[in-house]
Protein backbone atom coordinates (compact mmCIF):
# COMPACT_ATOMS: atom_id res chain seq x y z
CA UNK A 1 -65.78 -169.44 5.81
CA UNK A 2 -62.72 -171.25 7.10
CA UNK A 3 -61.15 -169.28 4.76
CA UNK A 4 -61.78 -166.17 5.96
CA UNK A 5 -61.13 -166.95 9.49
CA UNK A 6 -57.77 -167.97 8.07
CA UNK A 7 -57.15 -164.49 6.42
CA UNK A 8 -58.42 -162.56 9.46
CA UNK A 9 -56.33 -164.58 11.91
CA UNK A 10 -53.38 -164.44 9.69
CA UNK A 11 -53.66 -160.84 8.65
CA UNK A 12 -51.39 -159.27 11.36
CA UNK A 13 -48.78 -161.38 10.63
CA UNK A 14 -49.00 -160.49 6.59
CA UNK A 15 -49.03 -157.00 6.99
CA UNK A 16 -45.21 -155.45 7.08
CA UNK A 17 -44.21 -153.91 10.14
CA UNK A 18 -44.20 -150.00 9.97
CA UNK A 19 -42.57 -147.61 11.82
CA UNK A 20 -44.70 -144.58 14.01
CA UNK A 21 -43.65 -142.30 16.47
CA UNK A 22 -45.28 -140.72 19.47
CA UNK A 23 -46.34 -137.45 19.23
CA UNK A 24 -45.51 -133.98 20.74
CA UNK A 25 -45.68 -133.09 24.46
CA UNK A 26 -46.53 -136.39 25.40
CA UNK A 27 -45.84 -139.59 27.78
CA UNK A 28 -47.19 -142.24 26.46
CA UNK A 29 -47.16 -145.41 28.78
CA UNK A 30 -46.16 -148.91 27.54
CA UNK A 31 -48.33 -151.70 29.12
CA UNK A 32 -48.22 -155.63 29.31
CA UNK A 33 -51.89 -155.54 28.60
CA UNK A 34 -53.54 -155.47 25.80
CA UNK A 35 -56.48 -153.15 26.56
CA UNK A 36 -53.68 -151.39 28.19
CA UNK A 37 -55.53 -151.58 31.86
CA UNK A 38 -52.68 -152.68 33.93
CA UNK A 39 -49.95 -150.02 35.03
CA UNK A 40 -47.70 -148.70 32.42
CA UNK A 41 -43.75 -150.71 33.26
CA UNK A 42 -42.52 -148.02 30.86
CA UNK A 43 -43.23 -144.22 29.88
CA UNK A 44 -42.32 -143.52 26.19
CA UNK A 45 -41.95 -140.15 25.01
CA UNK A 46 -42.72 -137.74 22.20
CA UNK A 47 -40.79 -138.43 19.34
CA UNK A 48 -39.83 -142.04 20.10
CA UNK A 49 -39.47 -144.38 17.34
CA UNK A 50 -41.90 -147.66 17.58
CA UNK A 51 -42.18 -150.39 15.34
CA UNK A 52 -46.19 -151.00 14.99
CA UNK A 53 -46.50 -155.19 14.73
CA UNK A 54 -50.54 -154.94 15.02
CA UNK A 55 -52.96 -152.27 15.02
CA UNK A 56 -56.56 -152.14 15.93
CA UNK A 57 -58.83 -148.66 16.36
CA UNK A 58 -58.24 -148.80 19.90
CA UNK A 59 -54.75 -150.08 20.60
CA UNK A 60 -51.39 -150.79 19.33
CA UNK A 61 -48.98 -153.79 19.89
CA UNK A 62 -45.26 -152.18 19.45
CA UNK A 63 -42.04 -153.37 19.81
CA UNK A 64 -39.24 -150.73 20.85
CA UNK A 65 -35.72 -150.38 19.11
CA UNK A 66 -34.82 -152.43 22.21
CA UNK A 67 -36.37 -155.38 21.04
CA UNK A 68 -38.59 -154.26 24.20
CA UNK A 69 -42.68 -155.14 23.38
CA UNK A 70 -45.89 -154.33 24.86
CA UNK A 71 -49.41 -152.38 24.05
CA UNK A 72 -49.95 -148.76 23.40
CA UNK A 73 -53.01 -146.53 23.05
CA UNK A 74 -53.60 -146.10 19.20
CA UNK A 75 -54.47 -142.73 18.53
CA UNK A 76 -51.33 -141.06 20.00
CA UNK A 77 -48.88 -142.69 17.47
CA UNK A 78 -48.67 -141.25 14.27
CA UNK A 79 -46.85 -141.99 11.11
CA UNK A 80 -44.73 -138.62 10.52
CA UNK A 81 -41.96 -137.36 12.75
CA UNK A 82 -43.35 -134.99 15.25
CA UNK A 83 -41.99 -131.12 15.06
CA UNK A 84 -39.87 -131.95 18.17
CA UNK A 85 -37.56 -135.09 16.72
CA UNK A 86 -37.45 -133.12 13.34
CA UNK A 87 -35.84 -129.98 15.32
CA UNK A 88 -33.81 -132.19 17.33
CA UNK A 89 -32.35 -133.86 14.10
CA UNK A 90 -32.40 -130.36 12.41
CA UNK A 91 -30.38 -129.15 15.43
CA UNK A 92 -28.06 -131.64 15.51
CA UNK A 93 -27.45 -131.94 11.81
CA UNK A 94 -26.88 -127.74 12.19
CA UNK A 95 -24.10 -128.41 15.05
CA UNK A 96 -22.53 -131.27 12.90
CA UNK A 97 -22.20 -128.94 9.71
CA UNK A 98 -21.41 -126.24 11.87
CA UNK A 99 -18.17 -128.53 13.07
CA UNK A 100 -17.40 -129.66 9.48
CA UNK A 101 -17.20 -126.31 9.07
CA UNK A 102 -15.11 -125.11 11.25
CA UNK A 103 -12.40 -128.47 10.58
CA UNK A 104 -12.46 -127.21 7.20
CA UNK A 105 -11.32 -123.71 8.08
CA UNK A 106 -9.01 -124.88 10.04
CA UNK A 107 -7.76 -127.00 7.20
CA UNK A 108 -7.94 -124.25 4.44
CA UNK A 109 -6.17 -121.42 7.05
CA UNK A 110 -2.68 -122.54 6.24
CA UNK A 111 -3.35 -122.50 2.31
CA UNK A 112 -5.42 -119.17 2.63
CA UNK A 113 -2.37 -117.78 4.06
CA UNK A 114 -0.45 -118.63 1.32
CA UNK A 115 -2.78 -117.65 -1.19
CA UNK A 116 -2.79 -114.39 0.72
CA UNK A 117 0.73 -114.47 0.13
CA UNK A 118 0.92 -115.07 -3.53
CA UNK A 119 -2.03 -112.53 -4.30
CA UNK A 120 0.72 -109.95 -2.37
CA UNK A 121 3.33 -111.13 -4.53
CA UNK A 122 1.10 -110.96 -7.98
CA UNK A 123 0.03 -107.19 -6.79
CA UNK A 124 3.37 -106.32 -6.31
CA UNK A 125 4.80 -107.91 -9.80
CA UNK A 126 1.08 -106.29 -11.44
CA UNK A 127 2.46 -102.86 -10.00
CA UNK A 128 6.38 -103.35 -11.32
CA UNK A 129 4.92 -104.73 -14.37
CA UNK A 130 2.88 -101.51 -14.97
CA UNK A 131 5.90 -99.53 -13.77
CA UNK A 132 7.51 -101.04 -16.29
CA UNK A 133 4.92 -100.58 -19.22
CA UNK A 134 4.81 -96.63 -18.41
CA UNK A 135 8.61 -96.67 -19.03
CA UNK A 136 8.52 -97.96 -21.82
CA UNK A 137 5.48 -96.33 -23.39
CA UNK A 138 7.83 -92.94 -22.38
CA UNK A 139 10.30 -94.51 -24.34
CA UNK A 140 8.22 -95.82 -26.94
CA UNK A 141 7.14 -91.64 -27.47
CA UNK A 142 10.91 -90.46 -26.82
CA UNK A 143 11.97 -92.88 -29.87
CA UNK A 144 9.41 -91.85 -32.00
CA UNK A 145 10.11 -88.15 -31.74
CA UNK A 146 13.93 -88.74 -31.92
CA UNK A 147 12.68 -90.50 -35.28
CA UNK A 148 10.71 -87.62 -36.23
CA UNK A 149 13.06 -85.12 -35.59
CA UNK A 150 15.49 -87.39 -37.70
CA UNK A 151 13.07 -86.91 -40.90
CA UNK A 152 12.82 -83.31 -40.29
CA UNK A 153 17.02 -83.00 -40.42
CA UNK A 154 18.00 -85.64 -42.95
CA UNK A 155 19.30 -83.80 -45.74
CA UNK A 156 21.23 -81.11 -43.51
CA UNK A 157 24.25 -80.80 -41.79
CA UNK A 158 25.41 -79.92 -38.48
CA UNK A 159 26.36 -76.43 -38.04
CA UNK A 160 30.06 -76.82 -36.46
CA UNK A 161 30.38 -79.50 -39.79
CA UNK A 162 29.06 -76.54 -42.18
CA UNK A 163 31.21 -73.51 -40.24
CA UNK A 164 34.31 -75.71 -40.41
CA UNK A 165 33.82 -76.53 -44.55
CA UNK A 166 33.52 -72.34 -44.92
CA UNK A 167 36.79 -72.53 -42.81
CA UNK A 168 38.89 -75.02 -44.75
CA UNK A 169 37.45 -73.15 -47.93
CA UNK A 170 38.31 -69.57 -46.58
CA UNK A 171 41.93 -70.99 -46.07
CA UNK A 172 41.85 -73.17 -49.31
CA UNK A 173 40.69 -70.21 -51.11
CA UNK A 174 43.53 -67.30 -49.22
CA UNK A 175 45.92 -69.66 -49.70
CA UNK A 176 45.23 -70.50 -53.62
CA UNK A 177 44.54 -66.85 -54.14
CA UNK A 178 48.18 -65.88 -52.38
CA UNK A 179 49.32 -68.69 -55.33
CA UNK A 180 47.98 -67.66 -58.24
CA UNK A 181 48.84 -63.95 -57.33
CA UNK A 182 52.92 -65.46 -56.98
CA UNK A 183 52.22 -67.25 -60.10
CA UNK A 184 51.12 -64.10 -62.18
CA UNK A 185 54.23 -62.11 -60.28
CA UNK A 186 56.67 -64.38 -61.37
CA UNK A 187 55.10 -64.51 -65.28
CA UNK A 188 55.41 -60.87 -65.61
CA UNK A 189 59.09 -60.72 -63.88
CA UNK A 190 60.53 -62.95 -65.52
CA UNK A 191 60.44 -65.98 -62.74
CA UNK A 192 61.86 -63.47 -60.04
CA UNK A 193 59.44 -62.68 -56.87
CA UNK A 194 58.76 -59.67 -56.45
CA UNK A 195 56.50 -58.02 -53.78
């Protein structure tokens, strides 16, 4: 039996301390009391974080972040956030990221401009490049016709090269003609020219 007394008295003190929090849309009052019938000396409100040292089904003994301690009414503290601190949080966590966010454009405008710059650059070296590449495709088709047209006039010969061989052998051929004729002139005259 003395046992048991033992473990009942003792109980409060082995059970770890949790945290609870007050819930929406409410003031709760903190009393000196623990049957909480004396005046509240301080209002809590929704959403404020208690540590819960003992618990009972009627009441609550808490201590405050504070280190402040005194007796609450049991049934308005419960053990998840209430909607209001989780918007709060949500809220606040938004504007932080929201900040961040910002910082880090500010930090990435100077580089962006620069990339900006570069991308400018690499459009306008694409476009010269391509420039380029049409070129020389044109000459690319220009070489291979010249080529082409080469196979078609290998074995002949330019006509000013063909019209001047007729010459020289129109001249070559008067000229040995007017020889031969002197020649045969001279055979039958007996070496004298005659005309």
């Amino acid at each position: 039996m003395r046992l048991v007394f033992i473990v009942m008295v003792l109980a409060p003190l082995i059970v770890a301390a949790e945290t609870g929090y007050v819930t929406d849309k409410l003031i709760l009052g903190l009393h000196q009391a623990e049957d909480t019938s004396d005046r509240a000396f301080r209002s809590l409100e929704s959403g404020q974080a208690v540590e819960i040292l003992s618990r009972d089904r009627n009441y609550a003994h808490v201590q405050l972040p504070d280190g402040t301690q005194g007796y609450v009414k049991a049934a308005y503290l419960v053990y998840e956030k209430p909607a209001k601190l989780i918007v709060a949080e949500a809220q606040a966590e938004a504007a932080r990221l929201a900040s961040e966010l910002e910082e880090i454009r500010q930090a990435f405008s100077g580089p962006a401009a620069t990339i900006e710059a570069l991308q400018q650059k690499s459009a306008d070296l694409q476009a010269q490049l391509d420039d380029r590449t049409a070129q020389l495709a044109e000459i690319g088709t220009q070489n291979d016709d010249l080529r082409s047209r080469q196979q078609d006039y290998r074995y002949s010969l330019p006509l000013s090269w063909v019209a001047g061989a007729i010459g020289a052998c129109l001249i070559a051929g008067f000229l040995c003609g007017l020889w031969w004729v002197d020649q045969r002139s001279r055979k039958r005259h007996g070496g004298i020219r005659i005309y």
